[in-house]
C-alpha atoms as a PDB file:
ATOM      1  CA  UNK A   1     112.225 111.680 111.807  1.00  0.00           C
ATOM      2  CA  UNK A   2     112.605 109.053 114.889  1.00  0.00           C
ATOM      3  CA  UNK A   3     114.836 106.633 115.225  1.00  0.00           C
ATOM      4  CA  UNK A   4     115.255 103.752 113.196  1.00  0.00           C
ATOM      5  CA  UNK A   5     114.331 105.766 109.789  1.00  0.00           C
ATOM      6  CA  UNK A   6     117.738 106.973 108.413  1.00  0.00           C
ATOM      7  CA  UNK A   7     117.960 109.754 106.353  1.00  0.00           C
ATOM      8  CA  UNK A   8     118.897 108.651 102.557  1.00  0.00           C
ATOM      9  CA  UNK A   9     120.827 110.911 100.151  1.00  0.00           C
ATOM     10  CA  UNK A  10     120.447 110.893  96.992  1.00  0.00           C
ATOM     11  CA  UNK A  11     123.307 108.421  95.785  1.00  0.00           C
ATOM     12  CA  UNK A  12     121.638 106.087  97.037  1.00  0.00           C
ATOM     13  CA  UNK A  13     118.672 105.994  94.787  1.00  0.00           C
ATOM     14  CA  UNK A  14     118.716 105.240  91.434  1.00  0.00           C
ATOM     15  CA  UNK A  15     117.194 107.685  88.831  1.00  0.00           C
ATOM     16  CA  UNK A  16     113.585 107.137  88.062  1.00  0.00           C
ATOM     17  CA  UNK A  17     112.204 107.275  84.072  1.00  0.00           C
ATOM     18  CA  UNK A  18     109.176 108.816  84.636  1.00  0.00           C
ATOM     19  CA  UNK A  19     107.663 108.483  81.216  1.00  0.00           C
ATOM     20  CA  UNK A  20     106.476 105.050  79.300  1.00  0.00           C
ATOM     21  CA  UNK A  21     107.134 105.658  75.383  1.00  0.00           C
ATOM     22  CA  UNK A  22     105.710 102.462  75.284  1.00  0.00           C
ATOM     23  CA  UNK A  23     102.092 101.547  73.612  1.00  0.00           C
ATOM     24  CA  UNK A  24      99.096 101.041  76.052  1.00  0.00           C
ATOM     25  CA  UNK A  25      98.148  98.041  73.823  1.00  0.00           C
ATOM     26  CA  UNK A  26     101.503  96.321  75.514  1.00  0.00           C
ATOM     27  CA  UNK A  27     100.273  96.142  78.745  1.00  0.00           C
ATOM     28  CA  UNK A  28      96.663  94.839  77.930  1.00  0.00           C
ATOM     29  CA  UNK A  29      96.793  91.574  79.104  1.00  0.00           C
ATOM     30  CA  UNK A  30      98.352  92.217  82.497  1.00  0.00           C
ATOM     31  CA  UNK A  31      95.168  94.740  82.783  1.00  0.00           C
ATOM     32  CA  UNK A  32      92.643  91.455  81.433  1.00  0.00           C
ATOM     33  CA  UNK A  33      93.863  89.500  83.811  1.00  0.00           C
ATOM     34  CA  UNK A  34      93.797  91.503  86.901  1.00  0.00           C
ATOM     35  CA  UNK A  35      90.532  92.628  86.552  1.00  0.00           C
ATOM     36  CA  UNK A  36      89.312  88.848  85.820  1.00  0.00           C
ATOM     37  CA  UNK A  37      90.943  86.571  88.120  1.00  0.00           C
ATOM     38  CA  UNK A  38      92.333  86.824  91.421  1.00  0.00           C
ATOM     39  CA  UNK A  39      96.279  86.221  92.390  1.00  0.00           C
ATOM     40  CA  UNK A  40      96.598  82.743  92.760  1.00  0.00           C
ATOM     41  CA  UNK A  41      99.533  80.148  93.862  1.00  0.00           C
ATOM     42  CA  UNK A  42     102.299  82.871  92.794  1.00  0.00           C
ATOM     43  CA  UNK A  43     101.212  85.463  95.562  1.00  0.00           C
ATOM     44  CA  UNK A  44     100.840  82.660  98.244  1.00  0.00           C
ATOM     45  CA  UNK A  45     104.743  81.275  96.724  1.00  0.00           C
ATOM     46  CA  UNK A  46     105.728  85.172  97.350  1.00  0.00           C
ATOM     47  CA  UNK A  47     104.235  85.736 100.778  1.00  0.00           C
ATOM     48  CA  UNK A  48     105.624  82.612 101.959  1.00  0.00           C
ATOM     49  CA  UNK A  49     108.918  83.873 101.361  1.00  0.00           C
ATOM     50  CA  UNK A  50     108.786  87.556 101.889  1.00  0.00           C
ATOM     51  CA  UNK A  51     106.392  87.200 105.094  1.00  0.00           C
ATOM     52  CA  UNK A  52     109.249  85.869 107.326  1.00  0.00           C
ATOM     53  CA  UNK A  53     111.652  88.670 106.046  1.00  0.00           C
ATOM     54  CA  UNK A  54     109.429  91.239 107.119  1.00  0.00           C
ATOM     55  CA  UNK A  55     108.546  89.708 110.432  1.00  0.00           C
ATOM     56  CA  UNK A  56     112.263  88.369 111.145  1.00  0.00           C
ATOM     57  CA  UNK A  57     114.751  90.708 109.614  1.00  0.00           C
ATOM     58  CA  UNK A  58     112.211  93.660 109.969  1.00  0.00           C
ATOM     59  CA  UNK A  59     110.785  93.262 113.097  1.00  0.00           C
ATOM     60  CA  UNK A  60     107.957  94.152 111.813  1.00  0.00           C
ATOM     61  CA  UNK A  61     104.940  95.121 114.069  1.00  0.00           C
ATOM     62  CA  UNK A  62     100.942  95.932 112.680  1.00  0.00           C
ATOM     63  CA  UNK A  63      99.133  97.810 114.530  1.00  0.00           C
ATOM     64  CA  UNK A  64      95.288  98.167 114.415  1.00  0.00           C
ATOM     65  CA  UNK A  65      95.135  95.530 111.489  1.00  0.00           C
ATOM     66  CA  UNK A  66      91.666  95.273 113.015  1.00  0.00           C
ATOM     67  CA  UNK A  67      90.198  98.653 110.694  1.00  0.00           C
ATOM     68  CA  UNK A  68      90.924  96.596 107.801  1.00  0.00           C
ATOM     69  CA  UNK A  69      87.747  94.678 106.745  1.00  0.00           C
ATOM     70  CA  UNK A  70      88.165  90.837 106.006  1.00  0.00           C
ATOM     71  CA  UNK A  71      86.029  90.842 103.143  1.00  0.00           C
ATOM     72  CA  UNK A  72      84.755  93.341 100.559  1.00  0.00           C
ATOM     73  CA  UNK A  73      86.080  95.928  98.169  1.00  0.00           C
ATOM     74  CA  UNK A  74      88.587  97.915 100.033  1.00  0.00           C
ATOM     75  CA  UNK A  75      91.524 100.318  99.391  1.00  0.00           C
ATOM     76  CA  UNK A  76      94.551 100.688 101.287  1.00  0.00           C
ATOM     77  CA  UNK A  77      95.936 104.041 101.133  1.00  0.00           C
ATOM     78  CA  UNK A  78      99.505 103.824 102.048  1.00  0.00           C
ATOM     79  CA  UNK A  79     102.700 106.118 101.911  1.00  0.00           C
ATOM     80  CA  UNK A  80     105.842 104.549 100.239  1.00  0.00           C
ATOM     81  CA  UNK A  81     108.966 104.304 100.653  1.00  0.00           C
ATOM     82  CA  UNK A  82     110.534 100.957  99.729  1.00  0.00           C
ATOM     83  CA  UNK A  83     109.809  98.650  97.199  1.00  0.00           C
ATOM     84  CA  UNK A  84     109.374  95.825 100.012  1.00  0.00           C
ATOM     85  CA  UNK A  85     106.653  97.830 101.352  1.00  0.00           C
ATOM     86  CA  UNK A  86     103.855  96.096  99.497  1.00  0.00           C
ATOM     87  CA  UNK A  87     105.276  92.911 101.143  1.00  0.00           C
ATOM     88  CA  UNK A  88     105.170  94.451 104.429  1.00  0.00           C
ATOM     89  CA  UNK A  89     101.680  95.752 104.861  1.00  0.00           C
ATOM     90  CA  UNK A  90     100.625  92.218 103.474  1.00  0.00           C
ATOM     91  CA  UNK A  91     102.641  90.041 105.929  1.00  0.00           C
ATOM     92  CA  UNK A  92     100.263  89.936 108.651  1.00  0.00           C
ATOM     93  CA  UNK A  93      97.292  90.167 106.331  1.00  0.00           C
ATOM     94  CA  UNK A  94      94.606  87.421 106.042  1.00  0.00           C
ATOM     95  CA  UNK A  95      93.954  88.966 102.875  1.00  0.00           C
ATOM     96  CA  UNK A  96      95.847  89.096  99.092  1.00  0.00           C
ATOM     97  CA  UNK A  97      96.717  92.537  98.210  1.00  0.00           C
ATOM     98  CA  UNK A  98      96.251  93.872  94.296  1.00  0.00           C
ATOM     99  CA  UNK A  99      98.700  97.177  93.679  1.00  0.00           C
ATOM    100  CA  UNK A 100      99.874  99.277  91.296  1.00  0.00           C
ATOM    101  CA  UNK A 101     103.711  99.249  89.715  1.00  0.00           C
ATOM    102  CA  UNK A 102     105.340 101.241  87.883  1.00  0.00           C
ATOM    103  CA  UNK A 103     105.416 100.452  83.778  1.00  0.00           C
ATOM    104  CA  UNK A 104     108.584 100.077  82.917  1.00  0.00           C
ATOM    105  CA  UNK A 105     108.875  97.048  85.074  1.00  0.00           C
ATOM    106  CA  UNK A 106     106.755  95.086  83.165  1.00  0.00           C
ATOM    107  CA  UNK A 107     107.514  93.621  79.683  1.00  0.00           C
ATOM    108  CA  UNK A 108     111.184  93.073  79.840  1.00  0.00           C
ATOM    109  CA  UNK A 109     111.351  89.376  81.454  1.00  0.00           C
ATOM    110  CA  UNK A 110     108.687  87.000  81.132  1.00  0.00           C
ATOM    111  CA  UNK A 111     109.287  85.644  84.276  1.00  0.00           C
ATOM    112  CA  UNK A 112     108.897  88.540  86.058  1.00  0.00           C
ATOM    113  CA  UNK A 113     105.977  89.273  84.137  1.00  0.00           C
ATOM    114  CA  UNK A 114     104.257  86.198  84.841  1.00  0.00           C
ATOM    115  CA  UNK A 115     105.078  86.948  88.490  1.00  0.00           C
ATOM    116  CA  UNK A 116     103.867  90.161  88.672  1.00  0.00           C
ATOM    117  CA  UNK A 117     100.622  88.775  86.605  1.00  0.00           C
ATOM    118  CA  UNK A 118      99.800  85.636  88.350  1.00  0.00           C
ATOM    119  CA  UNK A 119     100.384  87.842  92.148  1.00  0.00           C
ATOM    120  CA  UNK A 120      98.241  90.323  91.480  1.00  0.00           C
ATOM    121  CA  UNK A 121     100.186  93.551  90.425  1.00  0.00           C
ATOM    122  CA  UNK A 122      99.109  95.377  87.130  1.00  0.00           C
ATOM    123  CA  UNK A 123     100.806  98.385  85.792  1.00  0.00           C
ATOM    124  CA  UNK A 124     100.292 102.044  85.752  1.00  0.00           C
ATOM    125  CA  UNK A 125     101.749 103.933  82.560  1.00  0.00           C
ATOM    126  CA  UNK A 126     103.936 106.991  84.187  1.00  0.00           C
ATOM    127  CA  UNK A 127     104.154 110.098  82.139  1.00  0.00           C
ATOM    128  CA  UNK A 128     100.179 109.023  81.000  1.00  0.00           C
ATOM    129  CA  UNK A 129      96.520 109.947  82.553  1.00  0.00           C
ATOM    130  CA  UNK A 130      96.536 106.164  82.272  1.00  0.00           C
ATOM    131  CA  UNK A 131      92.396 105.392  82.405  1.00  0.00           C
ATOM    132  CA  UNK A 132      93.227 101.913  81.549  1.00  0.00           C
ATOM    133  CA  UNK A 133      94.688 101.398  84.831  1.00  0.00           C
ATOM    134  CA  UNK A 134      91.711 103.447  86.567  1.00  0.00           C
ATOM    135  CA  UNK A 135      89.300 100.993  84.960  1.00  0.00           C
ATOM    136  CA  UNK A 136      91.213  98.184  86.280  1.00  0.00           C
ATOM    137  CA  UNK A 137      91.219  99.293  89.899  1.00  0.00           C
ATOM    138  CA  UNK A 138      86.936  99.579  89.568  1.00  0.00           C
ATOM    139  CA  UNK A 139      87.202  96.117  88.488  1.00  0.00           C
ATOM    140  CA  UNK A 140      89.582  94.617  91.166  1.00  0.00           C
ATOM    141  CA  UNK A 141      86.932  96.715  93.717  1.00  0.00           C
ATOM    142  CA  UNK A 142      83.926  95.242  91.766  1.00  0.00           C
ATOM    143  CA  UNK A 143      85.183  91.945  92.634  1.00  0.00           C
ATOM    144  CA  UNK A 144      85.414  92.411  95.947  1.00  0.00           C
ATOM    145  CA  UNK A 145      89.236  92.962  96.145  1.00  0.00           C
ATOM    146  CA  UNK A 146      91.951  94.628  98.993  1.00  0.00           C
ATOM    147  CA  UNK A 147      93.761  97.071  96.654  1.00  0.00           C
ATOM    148  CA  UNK A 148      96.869  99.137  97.894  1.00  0.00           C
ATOM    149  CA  UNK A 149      97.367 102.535  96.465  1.00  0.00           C
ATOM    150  CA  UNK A 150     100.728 104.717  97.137  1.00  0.00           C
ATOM    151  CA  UNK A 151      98.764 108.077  97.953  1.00  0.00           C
ATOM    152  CA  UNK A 152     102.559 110.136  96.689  1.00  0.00           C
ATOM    153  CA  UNK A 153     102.109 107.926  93.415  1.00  0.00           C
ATOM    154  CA  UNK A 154     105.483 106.670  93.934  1.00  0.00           C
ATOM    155  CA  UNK A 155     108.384 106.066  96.290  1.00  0.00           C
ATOM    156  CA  UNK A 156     109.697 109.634  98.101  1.00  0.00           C
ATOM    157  CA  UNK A 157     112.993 110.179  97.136  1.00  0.00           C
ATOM    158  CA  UNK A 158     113.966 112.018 100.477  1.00  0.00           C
ATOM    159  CA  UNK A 159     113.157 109.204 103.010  1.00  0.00           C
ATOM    160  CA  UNK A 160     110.332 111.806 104.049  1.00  0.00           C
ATOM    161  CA  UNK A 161     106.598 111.801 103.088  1.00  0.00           C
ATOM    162  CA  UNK A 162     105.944 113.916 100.328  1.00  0.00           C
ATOM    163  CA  UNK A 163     102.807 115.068  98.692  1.00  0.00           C
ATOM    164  CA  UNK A 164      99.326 113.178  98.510  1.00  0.00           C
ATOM    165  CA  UNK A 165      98.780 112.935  94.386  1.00  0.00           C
ATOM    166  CA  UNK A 166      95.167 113.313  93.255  1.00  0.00           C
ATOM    167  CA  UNK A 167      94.851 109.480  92.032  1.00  0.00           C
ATOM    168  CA  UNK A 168      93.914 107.900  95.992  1.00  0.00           C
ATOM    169  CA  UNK A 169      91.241 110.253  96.040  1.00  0.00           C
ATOM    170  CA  UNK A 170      89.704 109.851  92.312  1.00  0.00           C
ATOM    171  CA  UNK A 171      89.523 105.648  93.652  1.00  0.00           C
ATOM    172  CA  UNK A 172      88.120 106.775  96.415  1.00  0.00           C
ATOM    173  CA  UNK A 173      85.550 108.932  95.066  1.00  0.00           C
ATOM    174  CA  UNK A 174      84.395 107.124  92.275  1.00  0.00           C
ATOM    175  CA  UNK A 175      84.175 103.802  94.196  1.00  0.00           C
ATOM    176  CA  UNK A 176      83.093 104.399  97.033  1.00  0.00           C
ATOM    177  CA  UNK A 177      84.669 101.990  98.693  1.00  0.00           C
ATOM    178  CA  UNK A 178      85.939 102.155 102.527  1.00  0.00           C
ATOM    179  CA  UNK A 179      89.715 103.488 102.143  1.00  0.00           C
ATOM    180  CA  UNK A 180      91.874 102.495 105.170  1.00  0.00           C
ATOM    181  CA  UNK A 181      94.997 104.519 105.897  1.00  0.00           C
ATOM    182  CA  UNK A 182      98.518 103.199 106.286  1.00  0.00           C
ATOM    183  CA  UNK A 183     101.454 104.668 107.507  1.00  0.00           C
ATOM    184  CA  UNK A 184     104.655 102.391 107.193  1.00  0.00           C
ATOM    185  CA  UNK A 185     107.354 104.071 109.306  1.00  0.00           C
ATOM    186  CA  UNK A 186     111.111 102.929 109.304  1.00  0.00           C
ATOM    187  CA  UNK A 187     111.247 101.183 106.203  1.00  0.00           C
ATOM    188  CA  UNK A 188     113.023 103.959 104.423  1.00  0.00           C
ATOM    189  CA  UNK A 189     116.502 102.061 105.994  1.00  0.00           C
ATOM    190  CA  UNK A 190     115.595  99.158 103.906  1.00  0.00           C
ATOM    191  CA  UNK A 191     117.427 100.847 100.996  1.00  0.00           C
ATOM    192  CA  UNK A 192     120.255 100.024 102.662  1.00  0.00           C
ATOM    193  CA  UNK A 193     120.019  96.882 102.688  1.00  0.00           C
ATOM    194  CA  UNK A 194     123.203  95.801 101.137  1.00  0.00           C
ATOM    195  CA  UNK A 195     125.378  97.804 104.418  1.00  0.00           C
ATOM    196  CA  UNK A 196     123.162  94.606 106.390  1.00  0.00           C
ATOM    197  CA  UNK A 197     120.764  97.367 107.801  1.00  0.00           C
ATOM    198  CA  UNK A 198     117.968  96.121 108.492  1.00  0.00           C
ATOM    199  CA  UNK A 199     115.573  98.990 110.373  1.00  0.00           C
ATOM    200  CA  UNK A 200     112.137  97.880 112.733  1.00  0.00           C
ATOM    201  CA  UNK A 201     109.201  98.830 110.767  1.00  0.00           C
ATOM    202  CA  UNK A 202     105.970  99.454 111.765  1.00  0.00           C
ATOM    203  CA  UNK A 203     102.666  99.488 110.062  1.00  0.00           C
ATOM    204  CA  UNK A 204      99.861 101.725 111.423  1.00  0.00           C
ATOM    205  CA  UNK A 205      96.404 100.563 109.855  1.00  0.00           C
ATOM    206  CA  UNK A 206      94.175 103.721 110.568  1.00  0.00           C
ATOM    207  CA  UNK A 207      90.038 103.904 110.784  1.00  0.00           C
ATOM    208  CA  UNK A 208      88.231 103.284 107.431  1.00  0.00           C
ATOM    209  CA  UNK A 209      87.259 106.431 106.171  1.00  0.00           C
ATOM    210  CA  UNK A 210      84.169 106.712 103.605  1.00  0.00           C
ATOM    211  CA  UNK A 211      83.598 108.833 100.666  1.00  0.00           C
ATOM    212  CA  UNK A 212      80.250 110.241  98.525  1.00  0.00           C
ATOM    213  CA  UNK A 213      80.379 108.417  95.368  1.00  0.00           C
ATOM    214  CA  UNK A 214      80.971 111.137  92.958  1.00  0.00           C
ATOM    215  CA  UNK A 215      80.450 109.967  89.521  1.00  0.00           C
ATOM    216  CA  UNK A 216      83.035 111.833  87.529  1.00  0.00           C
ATOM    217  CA  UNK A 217      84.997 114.051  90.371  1.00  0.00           C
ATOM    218  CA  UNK A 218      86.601 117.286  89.530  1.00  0.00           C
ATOM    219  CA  UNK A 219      90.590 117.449  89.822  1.00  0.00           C
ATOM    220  CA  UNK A 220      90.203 119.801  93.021  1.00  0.00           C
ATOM    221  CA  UNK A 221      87.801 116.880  94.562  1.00  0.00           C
ATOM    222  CA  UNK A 222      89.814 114.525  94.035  1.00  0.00           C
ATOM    223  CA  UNK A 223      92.681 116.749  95.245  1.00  0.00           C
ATOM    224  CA  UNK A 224      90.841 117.291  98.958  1.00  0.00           C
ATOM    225  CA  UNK A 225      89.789 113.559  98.916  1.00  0.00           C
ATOM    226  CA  UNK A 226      93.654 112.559  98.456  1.00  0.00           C
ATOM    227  CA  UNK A 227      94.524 115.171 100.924  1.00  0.00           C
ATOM    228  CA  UNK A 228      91.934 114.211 103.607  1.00  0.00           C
ATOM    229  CA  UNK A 229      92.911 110.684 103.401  1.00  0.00           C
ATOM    230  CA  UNK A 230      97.338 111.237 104.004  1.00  0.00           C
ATOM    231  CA  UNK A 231      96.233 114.140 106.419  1.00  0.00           C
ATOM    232  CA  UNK A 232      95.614 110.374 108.177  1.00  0.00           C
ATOM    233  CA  UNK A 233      98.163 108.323 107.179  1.00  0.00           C
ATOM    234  CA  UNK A 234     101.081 112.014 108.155  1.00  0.00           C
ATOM    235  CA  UNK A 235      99.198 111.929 111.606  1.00  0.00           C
ATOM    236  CA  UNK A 236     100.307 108.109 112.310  1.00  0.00           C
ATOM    237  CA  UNK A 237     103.747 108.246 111.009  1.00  0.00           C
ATOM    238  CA  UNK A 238     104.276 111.419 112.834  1.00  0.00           C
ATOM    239  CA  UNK A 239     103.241 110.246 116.181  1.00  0.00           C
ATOM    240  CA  UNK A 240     105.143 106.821 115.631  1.00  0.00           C
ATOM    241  CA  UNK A 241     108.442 109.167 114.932  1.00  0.00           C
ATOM    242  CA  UNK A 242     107.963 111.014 118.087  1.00  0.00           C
ATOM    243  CA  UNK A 243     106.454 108.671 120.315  1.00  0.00           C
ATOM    244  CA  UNK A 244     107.627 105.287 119.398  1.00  0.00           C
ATOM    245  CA  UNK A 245     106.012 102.533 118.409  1.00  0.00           C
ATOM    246  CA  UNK A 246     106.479 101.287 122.065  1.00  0.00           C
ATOM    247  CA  UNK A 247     104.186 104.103 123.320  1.00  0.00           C
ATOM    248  CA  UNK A 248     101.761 103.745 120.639  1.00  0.00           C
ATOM    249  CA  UNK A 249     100.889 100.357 121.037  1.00  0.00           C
ATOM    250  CA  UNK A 250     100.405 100.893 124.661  1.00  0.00           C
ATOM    251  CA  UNK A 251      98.039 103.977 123.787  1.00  0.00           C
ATOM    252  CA  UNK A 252      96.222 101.624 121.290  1.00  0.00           C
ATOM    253  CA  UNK A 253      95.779  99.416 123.798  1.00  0.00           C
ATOM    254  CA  UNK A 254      94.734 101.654 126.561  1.00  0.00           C
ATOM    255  CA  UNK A 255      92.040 103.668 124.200  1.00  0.00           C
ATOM    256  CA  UNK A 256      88.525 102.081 125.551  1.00  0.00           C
ATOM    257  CA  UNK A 257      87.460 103.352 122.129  1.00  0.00           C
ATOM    258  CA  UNK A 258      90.567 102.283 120.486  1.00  0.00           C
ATOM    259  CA  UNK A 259      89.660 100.131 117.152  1.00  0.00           C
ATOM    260  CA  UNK A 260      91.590  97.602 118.306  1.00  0.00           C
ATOM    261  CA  UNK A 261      89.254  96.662 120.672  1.00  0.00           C
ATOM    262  CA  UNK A 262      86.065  97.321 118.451  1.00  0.00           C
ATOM    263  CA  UNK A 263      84.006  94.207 116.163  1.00  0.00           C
ATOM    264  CA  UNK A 264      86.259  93.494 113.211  1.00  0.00           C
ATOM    265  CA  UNK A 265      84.812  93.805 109.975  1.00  0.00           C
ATOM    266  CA  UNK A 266      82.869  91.529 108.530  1.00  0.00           C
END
């Protein structure tokens, strides 16, 4: 691991509930929503507050935010280790990002869940094969939308990248839409935040990659779709922990192929 990306122990992670008891009926109209309207002053309200933290505090620096098409359906496929790193692959964005969290953060505060709601986060049931979420993410697509998925399914609890789960490439598959791969490096020191730590982070927007549609994909497709697409996102984040993002940038820039330099998306 390079610098800048401390290694966490366990302490300093709370314990995750990993199963929702809770009825899928509960979460419906977070789902209706999401798949019916686009985020709307709430997500500009968060970004406008959240965007100079990342930049500021964060340093943060994107790289190749070219590959990621300003319009259309499109998913970013990102590894995760923070819960600011939604807000960090969207602060140099031109574009509102839809994601996935966790349950058992919705339905406890109505504020929060008006939040979460109104800037464009829906729920996932943990501990379910949660379809309702699935057919919410075809929706967001449908319409056009920049969805992030966490290709590990959740946070790593190591402060290293873990293991692609199947769901990235079932989205991918059955969509068909471009997937763009992210690797956010150094933001695992943003758990310790409270010790007024506050690491550089970079985010590393790789080449759109393009799948078959495959109309109902097996487990082991969806398996080597997931696998293909963080065999991507483990190249960036390895060559930004060995090289620096320094270096990197300089390579980007130096690449007469390099995507920075290509046509954006249109």
């Amino acid at each position: 691991m390079g610098a800048g990306a401390p290694r966490l122990s366990m302490s300093e992670i709370k314990p995750q509930t990993y199963k929702d008891d809770r009825p899928a009926e509960q979460f419906a109209r977070f789902h209706e929503r999401s798949r019916t309207r686009d985020p709307d002053w709430v997500y500009g309200a968060v970004y406008m507050l959240t965007a100079p933290i990342a930049l500021i505090a964060y340093r943060m620096l994107p790289l190749e935010i070219g590959n990621v098409p300003t319009s259309g359906p499109v998913i970013l496929a990102a590894n995760h280790f923070s819960n600011f790193d939604h807000f960090l692959a969207g602060a140099r964005l031109r574009r509102r990002i839809r994601f996935l969290a966790k349950s058992q953060v919705f339905g406890k505060s109505k504020f929060l869940g008006y939040v979460f709601s109104h800037g464009g986060v829906f729920p996932i049931r943990r501990g379910h094969a949660d379809e309702v979420a699935f057919e919410t993410i075809h929706a967001i697509l449908r319409r056009g939308g920049c969805l992030m998925i966490y290709c590990e399914g959740g946070r790593s609890r190591t402060g290293e990248l873990g293991r692609p789960r199947p769901g990235v490439g079932r989205a991918a598959l059955e969509s068909g839409a471009p997937v763009v791969p992210v690797a956010i490096h150094g933001s695992q020191g943003i758990r310790s935040f409270r010790r007024l730590v506050f690491p550089r982070v970079t985010i590393r927007y790789g080449r759109p990659m393009r799948f078959p549609v495959v109309e109902s994909p097996t487990r082991e497709q969806q398996r080597e779709a997931a696998a293909e697409i963080f065999d991507q996102v483990r190249g960036m984040s390895e060559e930004l922990a060995h090289d620096g993002r320094r270096t990197v940038a300089r390579r980007i820039r130096e690449e007469p192929d390099s995507s920075a330099n290509a046509p954006r998306y249109s």
